[in-house]
N, C-alpha and C. Protein backbone atom coordinates (compact mmCIF):
# COMPACT_ATOMS: atom_id res chain seq x y z
N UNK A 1 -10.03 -4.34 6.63
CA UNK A 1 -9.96 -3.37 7.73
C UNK A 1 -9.67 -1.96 7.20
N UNK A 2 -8.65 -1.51 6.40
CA UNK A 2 -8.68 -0.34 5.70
C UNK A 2 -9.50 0.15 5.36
N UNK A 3 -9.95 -0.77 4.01
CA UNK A 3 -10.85 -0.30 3.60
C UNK A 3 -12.19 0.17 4.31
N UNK A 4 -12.77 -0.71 5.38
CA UNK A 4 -13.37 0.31 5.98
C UNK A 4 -13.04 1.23 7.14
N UNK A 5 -12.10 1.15 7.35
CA UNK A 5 -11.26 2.66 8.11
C UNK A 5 -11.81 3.48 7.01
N UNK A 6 -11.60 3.42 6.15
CA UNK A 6 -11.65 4.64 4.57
C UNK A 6 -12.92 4.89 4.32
N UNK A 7 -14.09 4.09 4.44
CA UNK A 7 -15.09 4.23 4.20
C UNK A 7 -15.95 4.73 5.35
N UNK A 8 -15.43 4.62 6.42
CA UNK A 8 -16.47 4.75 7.88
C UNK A 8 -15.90 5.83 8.17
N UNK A 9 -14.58 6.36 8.27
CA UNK A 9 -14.14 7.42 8.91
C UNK A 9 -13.63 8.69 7.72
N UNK A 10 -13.60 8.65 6.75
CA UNK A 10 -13.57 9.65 5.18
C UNK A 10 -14.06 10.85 5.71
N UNK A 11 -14.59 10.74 5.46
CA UNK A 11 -15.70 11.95 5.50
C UNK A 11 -16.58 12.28 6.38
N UNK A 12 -16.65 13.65 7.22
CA UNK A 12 -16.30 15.08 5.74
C UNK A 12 -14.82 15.15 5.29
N UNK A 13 -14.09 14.54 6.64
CA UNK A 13 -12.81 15.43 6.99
C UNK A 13 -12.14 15.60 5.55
N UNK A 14 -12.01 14.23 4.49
CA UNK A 14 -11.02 13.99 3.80
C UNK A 14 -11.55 15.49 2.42
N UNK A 15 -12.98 15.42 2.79
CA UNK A 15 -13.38 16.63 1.88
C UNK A 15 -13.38 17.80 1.66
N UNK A 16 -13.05 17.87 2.98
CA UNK A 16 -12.24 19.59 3.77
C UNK A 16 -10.85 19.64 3.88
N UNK A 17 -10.04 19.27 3.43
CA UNK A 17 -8.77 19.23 3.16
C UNK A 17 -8.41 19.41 2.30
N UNK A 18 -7.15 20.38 1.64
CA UNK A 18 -7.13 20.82 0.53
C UNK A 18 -6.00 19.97 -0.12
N UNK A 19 -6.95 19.36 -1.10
CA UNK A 19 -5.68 18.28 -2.16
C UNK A 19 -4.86 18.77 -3.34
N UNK A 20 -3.78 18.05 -3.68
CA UNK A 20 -3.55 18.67 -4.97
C UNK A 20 -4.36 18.33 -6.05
N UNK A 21 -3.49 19.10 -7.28
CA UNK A 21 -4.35 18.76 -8.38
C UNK A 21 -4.23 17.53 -9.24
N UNK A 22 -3.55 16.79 -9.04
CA UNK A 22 -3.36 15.59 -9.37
C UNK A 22 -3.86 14.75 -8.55
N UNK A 23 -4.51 14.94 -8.25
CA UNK A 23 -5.24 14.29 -6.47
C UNK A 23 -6.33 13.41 -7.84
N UNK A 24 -6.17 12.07 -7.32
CA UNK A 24 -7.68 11.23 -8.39
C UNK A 24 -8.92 11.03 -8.00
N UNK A 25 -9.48 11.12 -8.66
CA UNK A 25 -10.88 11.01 -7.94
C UNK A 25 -11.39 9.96 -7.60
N UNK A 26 -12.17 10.02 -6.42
CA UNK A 26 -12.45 9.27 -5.58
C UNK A 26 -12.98 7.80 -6.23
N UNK A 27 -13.39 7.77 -7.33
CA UNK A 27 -13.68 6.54 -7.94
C UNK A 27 -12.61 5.38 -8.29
N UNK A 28 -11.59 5.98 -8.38
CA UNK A 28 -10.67 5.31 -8.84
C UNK A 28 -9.98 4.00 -8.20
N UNK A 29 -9.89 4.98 -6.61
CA UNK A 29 -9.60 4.07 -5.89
C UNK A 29 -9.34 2.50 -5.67
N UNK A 30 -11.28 2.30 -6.02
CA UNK A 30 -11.44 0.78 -5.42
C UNK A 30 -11.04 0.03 -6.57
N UNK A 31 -11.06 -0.02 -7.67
CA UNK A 31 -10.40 -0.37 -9.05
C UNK A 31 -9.03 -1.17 -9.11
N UNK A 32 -8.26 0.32 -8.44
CA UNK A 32 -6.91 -0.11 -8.45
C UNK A 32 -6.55 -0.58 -7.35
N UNK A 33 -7.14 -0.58 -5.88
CA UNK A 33 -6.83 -1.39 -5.12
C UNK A 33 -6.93 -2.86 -5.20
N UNK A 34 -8.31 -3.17 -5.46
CA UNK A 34 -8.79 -4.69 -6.13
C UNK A 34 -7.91 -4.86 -6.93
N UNK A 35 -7.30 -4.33 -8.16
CA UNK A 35 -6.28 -5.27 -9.08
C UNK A 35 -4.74 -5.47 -8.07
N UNK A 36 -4.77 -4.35 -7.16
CA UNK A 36 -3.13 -4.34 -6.87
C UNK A 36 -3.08 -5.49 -5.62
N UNK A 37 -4.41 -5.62 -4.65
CA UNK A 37 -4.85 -7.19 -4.28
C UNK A 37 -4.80 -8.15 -4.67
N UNK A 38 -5.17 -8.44 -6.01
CA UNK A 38 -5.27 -9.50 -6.59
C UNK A 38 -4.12 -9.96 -7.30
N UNK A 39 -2.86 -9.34 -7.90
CA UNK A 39 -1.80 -9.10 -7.91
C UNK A 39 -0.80 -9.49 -6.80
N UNK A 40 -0.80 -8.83 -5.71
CA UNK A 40 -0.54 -9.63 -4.25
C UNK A 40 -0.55 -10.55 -4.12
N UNK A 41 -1.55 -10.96 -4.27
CA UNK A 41 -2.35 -12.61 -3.56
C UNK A 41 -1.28 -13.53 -4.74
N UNK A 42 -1.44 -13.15 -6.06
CA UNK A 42 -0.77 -14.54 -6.76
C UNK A 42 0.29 -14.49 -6.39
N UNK A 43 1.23 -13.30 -6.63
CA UNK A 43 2.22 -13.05 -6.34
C UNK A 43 2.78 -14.02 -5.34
N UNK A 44 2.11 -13.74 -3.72
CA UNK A 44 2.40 -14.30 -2.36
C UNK A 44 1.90 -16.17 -3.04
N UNK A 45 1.29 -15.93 -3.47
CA UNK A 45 0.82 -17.84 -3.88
C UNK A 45 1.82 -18.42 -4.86
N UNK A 46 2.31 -17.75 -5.91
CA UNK A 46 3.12 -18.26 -7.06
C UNK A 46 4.69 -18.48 -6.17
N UNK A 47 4.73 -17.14 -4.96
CA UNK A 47 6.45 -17.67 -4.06
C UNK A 47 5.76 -19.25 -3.64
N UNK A 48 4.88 -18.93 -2.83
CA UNK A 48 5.06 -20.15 -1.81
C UNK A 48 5.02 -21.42 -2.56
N UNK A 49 4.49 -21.22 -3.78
CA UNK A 49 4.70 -22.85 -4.83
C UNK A 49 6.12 -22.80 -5.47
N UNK A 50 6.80 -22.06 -5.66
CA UNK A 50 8.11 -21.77 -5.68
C UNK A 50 9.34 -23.10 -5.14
N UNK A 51 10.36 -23.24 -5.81
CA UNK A 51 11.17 -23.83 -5.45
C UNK A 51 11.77 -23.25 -4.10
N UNK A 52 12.28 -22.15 -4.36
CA UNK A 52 13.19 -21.51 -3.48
C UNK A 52 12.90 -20.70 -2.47
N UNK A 53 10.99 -20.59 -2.01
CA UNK A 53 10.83 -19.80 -0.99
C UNK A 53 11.27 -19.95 0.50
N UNK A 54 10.96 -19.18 0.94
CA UNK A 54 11.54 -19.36 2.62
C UNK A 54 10.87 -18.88 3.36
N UNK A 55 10.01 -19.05 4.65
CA UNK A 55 9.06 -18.92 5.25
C UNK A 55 9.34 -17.09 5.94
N UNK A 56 10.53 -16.67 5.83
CA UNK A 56 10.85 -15.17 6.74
C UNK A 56 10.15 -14.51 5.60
N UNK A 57 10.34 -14.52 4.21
CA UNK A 57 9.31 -13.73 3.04
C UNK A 57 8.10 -14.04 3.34
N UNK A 58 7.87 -15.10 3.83
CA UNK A 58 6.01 -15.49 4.47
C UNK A 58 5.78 -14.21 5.26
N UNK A 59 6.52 -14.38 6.24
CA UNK A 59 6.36 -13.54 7.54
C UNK A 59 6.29 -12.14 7.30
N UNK A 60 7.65 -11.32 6.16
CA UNK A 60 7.48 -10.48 6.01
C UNK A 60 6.50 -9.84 4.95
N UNK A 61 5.81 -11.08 4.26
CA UNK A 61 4.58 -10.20 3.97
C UNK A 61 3.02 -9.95 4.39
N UNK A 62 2.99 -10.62 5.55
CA UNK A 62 1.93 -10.40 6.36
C UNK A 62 2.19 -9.04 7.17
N UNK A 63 3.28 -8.95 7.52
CA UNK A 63 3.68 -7.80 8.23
C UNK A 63 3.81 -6.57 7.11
N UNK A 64 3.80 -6.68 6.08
CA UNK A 64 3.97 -5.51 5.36
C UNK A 64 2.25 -5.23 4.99
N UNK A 65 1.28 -6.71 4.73
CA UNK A 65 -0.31 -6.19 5.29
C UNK A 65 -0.36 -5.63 6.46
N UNK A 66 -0.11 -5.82 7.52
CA UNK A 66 -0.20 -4.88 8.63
C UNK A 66 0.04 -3.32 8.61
N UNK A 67 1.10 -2.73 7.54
CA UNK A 67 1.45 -1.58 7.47
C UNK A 67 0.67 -1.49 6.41
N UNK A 68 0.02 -1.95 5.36
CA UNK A 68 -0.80 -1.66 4.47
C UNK A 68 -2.28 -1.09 5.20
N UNK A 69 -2.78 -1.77 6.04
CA UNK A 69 -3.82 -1.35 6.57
C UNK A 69 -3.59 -0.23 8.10
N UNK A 70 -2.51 -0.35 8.28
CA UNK A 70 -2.41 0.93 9.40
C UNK A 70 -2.65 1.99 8.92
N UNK A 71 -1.77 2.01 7.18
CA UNK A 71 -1.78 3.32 6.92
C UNK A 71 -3.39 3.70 6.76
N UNK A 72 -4.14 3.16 6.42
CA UNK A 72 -5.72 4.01 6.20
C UNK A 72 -6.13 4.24 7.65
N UNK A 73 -5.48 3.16 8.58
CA UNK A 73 -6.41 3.39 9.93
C UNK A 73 -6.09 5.20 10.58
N UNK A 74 -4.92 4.84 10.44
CA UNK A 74 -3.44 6.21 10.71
C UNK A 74 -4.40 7.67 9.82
N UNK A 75 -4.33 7.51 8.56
CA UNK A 75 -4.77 8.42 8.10
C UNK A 75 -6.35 8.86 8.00
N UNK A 76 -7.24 8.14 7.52
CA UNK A 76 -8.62 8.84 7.90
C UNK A 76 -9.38 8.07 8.81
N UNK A 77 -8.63 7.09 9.67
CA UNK A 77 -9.73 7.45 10.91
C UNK A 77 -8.97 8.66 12.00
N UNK A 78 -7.51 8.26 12.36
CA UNK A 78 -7.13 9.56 13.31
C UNK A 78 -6.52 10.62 12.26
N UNK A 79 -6.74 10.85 11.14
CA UNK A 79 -6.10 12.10 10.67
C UNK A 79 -5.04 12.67 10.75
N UNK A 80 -4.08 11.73 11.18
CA UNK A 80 -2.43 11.92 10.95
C UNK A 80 -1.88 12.03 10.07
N UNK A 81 -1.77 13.26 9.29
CA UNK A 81 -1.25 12.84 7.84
C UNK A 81 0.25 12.69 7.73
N UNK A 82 0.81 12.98 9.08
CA UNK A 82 2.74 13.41 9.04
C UNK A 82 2.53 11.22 9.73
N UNK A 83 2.21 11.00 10.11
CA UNK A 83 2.34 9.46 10.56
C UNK A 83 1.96 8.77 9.81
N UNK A 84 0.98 9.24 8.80
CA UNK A 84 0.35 8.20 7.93
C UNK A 84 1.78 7.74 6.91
N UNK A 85 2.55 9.10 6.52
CA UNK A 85 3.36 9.22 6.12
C UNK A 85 4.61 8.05 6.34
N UNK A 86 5.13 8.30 7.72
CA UNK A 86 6.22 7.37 8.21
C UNK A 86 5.86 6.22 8.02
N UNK A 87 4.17 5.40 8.17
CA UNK A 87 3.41 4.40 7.97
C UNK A 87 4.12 3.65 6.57
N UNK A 88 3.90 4.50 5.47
CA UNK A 88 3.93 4.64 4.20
C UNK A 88 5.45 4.29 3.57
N UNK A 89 6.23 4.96 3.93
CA UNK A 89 7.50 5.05 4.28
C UNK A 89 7.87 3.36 4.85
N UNK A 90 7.93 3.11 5.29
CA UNK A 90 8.16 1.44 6.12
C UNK A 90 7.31 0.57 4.98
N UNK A 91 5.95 1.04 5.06
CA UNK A 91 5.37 -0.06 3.93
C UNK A 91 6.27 0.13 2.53
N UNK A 92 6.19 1.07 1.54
CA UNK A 92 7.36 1.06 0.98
C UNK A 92 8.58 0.31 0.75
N UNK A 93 9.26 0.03 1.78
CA UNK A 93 10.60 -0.79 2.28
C UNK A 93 10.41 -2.25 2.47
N UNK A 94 9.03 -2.18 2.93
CA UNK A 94 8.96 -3.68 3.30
C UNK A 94 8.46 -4.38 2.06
N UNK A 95 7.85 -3.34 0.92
CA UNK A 95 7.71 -3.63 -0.43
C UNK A 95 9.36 -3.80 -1.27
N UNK A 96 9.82 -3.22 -1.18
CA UNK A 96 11.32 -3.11 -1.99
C UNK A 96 11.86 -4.59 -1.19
N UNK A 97 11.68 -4.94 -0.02
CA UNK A 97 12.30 -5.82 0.33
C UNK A 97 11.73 -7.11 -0.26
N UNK A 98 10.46 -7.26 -0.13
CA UNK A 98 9.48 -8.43 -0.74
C UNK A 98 9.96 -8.63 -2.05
N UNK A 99 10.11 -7.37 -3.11
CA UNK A 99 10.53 -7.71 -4.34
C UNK A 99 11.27 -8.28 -4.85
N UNK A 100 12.80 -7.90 -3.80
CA UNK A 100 13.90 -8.67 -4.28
C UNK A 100 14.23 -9.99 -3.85
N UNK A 101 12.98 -10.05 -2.32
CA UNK A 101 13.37 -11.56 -1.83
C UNK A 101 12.54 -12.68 -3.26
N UNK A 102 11.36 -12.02 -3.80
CA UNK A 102 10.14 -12.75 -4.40
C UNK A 102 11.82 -12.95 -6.00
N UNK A 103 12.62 -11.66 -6.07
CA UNK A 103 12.95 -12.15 -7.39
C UNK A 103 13.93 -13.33 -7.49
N UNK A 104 14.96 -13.50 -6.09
CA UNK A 104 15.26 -14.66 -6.19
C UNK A 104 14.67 -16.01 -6.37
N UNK A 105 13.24 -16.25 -6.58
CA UNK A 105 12.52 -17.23 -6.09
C UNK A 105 11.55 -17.60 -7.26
N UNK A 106 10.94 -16.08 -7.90
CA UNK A 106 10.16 -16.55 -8.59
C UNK A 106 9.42 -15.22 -9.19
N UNK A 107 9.97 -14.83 -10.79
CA UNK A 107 10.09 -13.69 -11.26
C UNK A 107 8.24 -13.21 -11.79
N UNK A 108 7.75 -14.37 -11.53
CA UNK A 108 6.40 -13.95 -11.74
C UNK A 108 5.98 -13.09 -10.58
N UNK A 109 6.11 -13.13 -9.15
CA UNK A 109 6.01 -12.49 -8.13
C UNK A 109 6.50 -11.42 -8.23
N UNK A 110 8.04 -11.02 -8.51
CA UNK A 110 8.68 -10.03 -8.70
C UNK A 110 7.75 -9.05 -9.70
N UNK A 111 7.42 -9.58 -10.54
CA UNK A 111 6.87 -8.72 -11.25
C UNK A 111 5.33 -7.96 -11.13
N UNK A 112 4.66 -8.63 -10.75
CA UNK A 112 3.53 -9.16 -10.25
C UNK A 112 3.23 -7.76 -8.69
N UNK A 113 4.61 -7.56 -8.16
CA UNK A 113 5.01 -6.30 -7.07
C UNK A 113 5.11 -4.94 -7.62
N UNK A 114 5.77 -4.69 -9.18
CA UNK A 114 6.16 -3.76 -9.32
C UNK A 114 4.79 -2.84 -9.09
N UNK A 115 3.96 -3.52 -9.61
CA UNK A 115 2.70 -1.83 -9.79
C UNK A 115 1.97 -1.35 -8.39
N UNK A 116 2.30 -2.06 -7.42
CA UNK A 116 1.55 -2.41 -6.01
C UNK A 116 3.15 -1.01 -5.66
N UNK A 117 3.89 -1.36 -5.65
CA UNK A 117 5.15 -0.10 -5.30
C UNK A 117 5.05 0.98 -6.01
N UNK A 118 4.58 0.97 -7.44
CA UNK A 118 4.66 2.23 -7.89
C UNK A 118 3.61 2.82 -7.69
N UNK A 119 2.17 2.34 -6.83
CA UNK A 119 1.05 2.99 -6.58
C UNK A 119 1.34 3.64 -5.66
N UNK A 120 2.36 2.72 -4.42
CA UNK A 120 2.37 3.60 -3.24
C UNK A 120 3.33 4.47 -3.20
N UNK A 121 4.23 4.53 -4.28
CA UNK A 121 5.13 5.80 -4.53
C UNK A 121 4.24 6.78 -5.02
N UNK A 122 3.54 6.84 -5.93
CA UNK A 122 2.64 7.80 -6.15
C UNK A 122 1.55 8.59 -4.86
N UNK A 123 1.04 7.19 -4.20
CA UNK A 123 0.91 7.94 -2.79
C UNK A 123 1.65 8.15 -1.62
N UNK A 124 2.74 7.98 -2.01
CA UNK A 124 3.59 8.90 -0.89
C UNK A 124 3.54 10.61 -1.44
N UNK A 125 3.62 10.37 -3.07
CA UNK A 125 3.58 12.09 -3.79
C UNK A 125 2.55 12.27 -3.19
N UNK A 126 1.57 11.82 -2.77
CA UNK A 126 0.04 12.31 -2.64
C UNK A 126 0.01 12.92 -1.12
N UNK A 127 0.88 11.73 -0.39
CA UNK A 127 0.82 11.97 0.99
C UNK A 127 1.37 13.03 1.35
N UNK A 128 2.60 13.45 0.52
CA UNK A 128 3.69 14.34 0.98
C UNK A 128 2.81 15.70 0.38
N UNK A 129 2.20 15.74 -0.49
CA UNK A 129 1.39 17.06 -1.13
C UNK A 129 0.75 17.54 0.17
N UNK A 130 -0.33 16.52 0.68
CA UNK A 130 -1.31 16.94 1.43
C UNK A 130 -0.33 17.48 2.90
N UNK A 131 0.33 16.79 3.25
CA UNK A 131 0.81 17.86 4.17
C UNK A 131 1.56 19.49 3.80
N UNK A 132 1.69 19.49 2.69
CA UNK A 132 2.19 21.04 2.68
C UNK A 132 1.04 21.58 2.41
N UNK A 133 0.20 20.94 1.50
CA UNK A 133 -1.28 21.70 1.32
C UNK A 133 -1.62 22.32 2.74
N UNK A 134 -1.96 21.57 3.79
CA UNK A 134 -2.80 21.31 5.15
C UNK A 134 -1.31 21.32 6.32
């Protein structure tokens, strides 16, 4: 669903907006989304074979997909960039929370999270740019 929020609703707008310079180019994207997916997925598969999982980490990571894909809907289909933000912000949290529930349980998961958080810390820098840019 994001992803095509991102693809159907992009452009022009996202091209008329002034980014920073650390802003990546548009290729990059699908790359690192696909690995930080695929990463996810074992992650969420290696808890649930886990000794020690517990079905509320189930729950809360479907719900933290939900804020994963709002944020693209939030940002380039309605062009909210101050909401996409708060979006971002919560997903974030509900990442920090996943991590530490996944590290009691099963450190391949834990680990398996870190680069999926440090992408979206980087796009929060990204997010937070474009609103002072715009």
């Amino acid at each position: 669903m994001g992803g095509l929020a991102t693809v159907g609703f992009k452009e022009p707008w996202y091209s008329l907006i002034i980014k920073p310079s650390f802003n990546p180019p548009d290729w990059i994207f699908a790359p690192v989304w696909t690995t930080l997916y695929f990463f996810m997925t074992i992650a969420i598969w290696k808890f649930w074979h886990s000794k020690n999982r517990d079905i509320n980490t189930i729950y809360i990571y479907f719900i933290h997909l939900i804020f994963n894909t709002t944020w693209s809907i939030v940002f380039f289909v309605f062009h909210k960039i101050v909401l996409a933000l708060i979006v971002l912000v919560i997903l974030i949290l509900l990442i920090i929370i996943l991590i530490i529930r996944f590290k009691r349980a099963n450190l391949y998961s834990y680990y398996l999270m870190i680069p999926y958080l440090l992408w979206c810390f980087f796009a929060l820098l990204l997010n937070v740019s474009l609103i002072i840019l715009n």
